[in-house]
PDB file of N, CA and C in Angstrom:
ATOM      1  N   UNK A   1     -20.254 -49.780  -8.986  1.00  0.00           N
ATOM      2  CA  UNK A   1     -19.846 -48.663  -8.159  1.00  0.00           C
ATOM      3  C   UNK A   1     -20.333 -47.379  -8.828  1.00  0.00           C
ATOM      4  N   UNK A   2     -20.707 -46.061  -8.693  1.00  0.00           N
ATOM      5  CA  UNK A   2     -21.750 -45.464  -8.508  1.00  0.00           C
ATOM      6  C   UNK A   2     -20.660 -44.252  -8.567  1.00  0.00           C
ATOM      7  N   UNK A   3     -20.996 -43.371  -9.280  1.00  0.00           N
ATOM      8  CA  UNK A   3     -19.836 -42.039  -8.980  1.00  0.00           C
ATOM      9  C   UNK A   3     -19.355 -41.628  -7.522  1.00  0.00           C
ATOM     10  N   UNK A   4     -20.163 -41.254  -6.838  1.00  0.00           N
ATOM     11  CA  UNK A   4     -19.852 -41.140  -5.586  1.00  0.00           C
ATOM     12  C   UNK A   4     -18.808 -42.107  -4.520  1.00  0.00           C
ATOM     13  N   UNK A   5     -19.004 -43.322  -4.944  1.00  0.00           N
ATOM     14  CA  UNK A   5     -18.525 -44.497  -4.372  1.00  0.00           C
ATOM     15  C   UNK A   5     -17.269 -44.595  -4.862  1.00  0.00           C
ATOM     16  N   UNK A   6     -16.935 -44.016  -6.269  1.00  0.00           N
ATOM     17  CA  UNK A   6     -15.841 -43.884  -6.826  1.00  0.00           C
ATOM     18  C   UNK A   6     -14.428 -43.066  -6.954  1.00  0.00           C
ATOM     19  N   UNK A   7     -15.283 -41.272  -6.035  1.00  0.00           N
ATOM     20  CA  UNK A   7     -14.980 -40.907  -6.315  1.00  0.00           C
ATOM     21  C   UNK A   7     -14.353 -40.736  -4.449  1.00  0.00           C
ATOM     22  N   UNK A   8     -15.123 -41.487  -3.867  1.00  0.00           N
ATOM     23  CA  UNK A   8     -15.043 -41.361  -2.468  1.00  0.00           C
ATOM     24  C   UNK A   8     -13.553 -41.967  -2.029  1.00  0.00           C
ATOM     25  N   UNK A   9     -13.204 -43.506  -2.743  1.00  0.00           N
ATOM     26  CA  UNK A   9     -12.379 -43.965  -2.737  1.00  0.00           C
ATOM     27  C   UNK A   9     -11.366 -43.986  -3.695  1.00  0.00           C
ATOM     28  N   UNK A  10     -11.295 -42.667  -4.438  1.00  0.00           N
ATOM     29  CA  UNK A  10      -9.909 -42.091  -5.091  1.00  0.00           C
ATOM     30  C   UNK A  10      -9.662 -41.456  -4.159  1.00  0.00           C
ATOM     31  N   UNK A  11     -10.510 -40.641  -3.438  1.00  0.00           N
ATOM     32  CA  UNK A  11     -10.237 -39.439  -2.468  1.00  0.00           C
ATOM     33  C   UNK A  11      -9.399 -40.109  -0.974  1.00  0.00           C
ATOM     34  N   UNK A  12      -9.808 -41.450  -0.924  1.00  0.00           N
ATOM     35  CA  UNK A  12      -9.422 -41.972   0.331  1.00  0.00           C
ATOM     36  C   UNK A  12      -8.476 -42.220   0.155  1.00  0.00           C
ATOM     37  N   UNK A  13      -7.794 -42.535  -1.522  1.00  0.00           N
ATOM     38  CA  UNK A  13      -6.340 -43.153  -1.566  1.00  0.00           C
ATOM     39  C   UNK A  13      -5.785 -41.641  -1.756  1.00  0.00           C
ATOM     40  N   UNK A  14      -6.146 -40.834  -1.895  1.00  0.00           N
ATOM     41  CA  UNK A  14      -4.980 -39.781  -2.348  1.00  0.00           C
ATOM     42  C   UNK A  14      -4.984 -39.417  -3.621  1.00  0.00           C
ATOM     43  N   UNK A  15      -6.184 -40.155  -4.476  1.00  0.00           N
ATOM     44  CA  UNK A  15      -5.759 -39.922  -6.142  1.00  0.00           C
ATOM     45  C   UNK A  15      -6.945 -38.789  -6.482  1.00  0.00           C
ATOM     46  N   UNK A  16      -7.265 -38.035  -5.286  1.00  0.00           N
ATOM     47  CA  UNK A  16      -8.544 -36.850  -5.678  1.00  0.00           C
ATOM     48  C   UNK A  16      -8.068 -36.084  -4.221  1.00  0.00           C
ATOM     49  N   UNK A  17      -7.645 -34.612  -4.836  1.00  0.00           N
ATOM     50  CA  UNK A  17      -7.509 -33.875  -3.398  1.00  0.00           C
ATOM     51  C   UNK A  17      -8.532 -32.791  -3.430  1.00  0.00           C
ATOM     52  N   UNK A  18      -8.796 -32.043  -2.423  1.00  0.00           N
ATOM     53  CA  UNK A  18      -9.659 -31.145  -1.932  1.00  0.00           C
ATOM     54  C   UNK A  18     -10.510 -30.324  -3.365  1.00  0.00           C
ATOM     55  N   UNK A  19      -9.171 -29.560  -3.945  1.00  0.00           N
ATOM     56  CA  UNK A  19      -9.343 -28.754  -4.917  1.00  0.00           C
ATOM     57  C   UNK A  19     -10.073 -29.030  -6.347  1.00  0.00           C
ATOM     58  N   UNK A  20     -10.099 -30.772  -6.486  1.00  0.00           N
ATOM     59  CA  UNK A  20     -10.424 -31.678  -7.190  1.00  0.00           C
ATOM     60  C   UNK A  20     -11.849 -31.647  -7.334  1.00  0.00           C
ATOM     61  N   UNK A  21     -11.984 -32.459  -5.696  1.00  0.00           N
ATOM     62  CA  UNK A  21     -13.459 -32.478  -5.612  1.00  0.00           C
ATOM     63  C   UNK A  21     -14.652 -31.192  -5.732  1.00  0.00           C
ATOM     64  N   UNK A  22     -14.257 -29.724  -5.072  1.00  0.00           N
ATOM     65  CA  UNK A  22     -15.059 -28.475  -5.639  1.00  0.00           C
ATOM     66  C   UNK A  22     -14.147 -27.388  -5.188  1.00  0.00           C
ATOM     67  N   UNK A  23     -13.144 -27.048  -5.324  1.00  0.00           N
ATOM     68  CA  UNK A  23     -12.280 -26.217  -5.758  1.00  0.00           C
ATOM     69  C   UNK A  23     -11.521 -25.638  -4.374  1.00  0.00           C
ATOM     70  N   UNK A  24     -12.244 -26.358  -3.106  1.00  0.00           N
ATOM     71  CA  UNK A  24     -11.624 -25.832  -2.073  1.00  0.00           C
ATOM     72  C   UNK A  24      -9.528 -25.763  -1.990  1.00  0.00           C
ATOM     73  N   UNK A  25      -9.102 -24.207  -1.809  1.00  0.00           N
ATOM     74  CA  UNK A  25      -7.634 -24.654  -1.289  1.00  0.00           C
ATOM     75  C   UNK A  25      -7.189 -24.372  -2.709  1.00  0.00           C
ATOM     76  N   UNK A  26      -8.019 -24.707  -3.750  1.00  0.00           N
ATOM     77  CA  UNK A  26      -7.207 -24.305  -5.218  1.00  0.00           C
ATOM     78  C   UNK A  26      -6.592 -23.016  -5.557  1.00  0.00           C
ATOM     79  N   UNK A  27      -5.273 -22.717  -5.903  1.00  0.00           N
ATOM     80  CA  UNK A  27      -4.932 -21.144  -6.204  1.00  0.00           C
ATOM     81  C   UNK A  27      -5.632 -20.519  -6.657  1.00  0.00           C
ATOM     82  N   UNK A  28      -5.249 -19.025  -6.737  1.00  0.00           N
ATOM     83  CA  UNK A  28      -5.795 -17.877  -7.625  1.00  0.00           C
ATOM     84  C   UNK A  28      -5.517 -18.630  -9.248  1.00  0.00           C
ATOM     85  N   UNK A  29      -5.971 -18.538  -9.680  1.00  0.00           N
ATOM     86  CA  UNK A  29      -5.585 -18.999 -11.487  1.00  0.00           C
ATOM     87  C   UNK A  29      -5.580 -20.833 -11.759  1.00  0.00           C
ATOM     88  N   UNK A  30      -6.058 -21.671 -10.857  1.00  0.00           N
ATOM     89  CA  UNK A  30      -5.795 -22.781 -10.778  1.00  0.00           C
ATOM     90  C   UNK A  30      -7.285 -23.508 -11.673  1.00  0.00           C
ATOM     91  N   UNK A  31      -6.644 -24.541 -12.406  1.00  0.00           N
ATOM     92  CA  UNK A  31      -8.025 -24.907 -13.282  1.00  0.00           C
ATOM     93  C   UNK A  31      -9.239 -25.678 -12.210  1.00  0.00           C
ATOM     94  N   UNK A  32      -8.785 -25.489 -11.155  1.00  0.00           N
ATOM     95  CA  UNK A  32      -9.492 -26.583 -10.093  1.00  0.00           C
ATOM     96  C   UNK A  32     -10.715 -25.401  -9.525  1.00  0.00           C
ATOM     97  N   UNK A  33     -10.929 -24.789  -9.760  1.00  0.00           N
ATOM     98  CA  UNK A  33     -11.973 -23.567  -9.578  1.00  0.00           C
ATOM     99  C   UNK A  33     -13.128 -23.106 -10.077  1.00  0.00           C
ATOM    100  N   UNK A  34     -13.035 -23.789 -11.337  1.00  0.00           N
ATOM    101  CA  UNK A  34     -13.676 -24.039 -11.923  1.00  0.00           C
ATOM    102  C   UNK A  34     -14.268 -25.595 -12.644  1.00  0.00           C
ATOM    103  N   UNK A  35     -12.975 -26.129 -13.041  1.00  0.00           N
ATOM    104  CA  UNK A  35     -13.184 -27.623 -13.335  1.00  0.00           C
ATOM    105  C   UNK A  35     -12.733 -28.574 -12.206  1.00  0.00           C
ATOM    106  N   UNK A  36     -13.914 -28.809 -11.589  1.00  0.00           N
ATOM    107  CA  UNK A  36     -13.616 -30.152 -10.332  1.00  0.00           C
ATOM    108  C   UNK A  36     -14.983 -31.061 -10.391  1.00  0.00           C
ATOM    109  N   UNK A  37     -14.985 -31.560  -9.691  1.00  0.00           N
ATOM    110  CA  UNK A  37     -16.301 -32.538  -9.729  1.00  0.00           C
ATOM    111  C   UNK A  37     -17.679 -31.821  -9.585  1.00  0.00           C
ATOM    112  N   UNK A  38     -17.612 -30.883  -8.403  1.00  0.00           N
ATOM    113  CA  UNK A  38     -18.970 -30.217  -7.990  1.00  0.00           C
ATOM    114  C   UNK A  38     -19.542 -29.228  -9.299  1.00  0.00           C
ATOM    115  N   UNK A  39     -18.278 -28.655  -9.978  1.00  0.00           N
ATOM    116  CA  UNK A  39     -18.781 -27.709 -10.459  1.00  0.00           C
ATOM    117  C   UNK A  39     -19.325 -28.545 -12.089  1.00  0.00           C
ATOM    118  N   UNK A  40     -18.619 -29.737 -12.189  1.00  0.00           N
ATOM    119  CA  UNK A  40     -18.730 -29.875 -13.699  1.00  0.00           C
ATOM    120  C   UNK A  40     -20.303 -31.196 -13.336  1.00  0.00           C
ATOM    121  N   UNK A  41     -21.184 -31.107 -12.243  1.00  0.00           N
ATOM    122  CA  UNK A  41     -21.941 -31.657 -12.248  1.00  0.00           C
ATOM    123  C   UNK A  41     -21.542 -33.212 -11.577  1.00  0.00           C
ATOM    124  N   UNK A  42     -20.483 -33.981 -11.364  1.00  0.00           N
ATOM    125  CA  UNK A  42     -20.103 -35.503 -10.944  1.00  0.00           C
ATOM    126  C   UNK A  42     -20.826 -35.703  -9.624  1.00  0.00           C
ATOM    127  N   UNK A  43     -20.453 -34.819  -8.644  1.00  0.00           N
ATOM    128  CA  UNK A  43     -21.378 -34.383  -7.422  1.00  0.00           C
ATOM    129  C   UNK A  43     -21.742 -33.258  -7.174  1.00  0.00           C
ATOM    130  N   UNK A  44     -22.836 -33.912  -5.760  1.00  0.00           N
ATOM    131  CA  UNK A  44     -23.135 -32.242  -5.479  1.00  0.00           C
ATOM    132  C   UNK A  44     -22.181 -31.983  -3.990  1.00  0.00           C
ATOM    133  N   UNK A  45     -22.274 -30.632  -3.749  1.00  0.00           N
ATOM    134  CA  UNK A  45     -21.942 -30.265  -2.570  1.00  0.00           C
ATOM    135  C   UNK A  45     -21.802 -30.570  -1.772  1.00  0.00           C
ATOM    136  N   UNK A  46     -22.845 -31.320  -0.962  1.00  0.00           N
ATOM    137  CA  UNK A  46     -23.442 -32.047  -0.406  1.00  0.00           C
ATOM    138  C   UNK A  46     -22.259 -33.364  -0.167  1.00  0.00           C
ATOM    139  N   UNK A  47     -22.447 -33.735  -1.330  1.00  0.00           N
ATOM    140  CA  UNK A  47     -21.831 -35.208  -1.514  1.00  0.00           C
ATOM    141  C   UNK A  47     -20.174 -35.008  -1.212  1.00  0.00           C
ATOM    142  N   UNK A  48     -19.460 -33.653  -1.738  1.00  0.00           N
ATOM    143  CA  UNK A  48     -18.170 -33.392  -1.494  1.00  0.00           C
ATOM    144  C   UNK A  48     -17.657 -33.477   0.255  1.00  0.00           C
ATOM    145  N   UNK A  49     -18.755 -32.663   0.549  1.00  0.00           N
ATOM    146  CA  UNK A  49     -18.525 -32.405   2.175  1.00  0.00           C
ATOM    147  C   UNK A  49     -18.423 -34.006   2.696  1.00  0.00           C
ATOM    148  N   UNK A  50     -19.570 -34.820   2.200  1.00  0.00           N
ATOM    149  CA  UNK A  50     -19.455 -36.088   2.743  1.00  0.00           C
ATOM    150  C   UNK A  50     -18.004 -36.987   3.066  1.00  0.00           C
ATOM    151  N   UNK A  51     -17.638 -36.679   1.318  1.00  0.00           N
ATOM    152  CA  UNK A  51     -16.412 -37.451   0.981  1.00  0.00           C
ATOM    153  C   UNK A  51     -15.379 -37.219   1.947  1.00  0.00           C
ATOM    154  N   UNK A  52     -14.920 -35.584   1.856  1.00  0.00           N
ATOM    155  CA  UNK A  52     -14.452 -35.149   3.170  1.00  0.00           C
ATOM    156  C   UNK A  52     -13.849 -35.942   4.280  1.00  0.00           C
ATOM    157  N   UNK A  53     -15.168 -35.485   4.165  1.00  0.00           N
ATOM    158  CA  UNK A  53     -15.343 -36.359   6.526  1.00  0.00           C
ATOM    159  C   UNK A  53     -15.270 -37.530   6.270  1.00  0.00           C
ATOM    160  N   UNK A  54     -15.329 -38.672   5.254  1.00  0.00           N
ATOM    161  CA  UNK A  54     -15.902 -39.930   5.251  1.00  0.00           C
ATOM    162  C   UNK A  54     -17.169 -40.595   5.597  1.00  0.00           C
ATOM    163  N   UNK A  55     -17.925 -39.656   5.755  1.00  0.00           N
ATOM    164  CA  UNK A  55     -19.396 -39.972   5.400  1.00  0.00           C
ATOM    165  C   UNK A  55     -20.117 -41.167   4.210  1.00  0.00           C
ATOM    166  N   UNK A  56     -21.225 -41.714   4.937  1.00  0.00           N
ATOM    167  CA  UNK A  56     -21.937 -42.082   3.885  1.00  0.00           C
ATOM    168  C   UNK A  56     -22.586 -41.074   2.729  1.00  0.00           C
ATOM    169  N   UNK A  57     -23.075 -41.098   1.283  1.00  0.00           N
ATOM    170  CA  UNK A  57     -23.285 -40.405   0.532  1.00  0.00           C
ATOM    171  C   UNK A  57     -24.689 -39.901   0.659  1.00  0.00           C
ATOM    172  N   UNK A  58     -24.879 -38.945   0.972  1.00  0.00           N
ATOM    173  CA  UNK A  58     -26.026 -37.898   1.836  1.00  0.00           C
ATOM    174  C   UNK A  58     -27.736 -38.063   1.171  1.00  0.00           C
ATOM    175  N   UNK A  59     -27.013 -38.555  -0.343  1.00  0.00           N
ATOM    176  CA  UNK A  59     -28.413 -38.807  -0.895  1.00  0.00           C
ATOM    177  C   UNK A  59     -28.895 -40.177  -1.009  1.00  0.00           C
ATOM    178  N   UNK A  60     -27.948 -41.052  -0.856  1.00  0.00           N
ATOM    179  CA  UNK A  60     -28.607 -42.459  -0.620  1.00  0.00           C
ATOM    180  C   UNK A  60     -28.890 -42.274   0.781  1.00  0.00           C
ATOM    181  N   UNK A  61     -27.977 -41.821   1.955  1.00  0.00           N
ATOM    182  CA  UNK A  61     -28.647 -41.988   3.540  1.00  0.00           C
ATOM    183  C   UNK A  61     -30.435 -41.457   3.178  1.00  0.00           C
ATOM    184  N   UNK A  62     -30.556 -40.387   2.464  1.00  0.00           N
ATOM    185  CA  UNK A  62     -31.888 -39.868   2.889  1.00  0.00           C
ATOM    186  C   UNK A  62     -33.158 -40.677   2.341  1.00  0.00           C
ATOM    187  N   UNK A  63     -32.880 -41.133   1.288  1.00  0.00           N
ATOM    188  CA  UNK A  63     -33.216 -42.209   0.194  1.00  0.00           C
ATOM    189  C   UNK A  63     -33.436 -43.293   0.947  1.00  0.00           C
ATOM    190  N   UNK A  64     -32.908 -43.846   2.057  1.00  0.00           N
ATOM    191  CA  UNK A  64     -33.121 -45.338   2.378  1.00  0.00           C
ATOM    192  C   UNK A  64     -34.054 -44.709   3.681  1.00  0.00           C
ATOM    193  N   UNK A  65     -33.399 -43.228   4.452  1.00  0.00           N
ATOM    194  CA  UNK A  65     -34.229 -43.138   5.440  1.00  0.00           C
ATOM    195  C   UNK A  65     -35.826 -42.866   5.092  1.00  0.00           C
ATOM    196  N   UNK A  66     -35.795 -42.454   4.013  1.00  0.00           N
ATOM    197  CA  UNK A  66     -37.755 -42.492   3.231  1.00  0.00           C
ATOM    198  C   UNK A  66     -38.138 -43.669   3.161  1.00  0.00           C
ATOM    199  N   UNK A  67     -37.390 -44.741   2.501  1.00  0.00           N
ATOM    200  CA  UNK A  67     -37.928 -45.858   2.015  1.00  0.00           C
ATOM    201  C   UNK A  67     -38.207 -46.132   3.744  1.00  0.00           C
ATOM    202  N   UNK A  68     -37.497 -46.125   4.513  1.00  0.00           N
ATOM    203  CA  UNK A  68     -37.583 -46.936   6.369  1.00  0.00           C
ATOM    204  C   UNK A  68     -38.941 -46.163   6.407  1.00  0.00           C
ATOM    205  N   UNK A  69     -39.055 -44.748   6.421  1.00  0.00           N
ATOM    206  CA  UNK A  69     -40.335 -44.571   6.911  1.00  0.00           C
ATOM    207  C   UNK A  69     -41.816 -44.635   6.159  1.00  0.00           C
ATOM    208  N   UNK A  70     -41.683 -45.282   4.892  1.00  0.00           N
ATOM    209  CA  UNK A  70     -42.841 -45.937   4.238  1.00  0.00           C
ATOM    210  C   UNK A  70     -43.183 -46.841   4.502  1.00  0.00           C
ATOM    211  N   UNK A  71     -41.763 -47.896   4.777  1.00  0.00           N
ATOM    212  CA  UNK A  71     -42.007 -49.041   4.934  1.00  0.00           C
ATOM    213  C   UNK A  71     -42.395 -49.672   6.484  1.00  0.00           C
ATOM    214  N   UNK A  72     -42.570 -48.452   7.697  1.00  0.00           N
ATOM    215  CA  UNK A  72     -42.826 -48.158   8.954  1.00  0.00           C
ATOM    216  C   UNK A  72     -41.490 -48.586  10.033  1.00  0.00           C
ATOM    217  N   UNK A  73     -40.577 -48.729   9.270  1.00  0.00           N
ATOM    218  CA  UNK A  73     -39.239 -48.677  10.074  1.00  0.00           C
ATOM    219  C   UNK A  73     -38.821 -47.838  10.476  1.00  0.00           C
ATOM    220  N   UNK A  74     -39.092 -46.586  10.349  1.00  0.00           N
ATOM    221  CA  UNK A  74     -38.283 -45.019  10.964  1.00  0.00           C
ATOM    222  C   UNK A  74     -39.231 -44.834  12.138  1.00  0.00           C
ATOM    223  N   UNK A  75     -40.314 -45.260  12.567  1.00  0.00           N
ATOM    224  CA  UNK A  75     -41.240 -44.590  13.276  1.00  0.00           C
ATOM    225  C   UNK A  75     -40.496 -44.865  14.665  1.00  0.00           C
TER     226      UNK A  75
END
């Protein structure tokens, strides 16, 4: 399992909230504003928003959609 995959399904149980993942919702003075996943590098942005919504993880979708169109499956 893969950070993202990991961090997707703490978030789904409840054991990672908003402020966690990149500081959204965190107070004025709250350590989550600075230290959360996005900012300390675990994900990117990208990947937070995913988690979110329950999305697949934005950089493997794009990753497999290249490999489809090398391999002449996207066409």
């Amino acid at each position: 399992m893969d950070k993202y995959d990991e961090i997707a399904a703490r978030y789904a149980d409840g054991g990672v909230r908003d402020d966690q993942l990149d500081g959204t919702g965190a107070p004025e003075g709250s350590v989550y504003l600075t230290r959360n996943y996005v900012a300390l590098g675990a994900i990117t942005q990208a990947q937070a928003d995913a988690i979110r919504t329950g999305a697949a993880d934005p950089e493997k979708a794009d990753m497999q959609a290249a490999i489809e169109i090398y391999e002449g499956g996207g066409q």
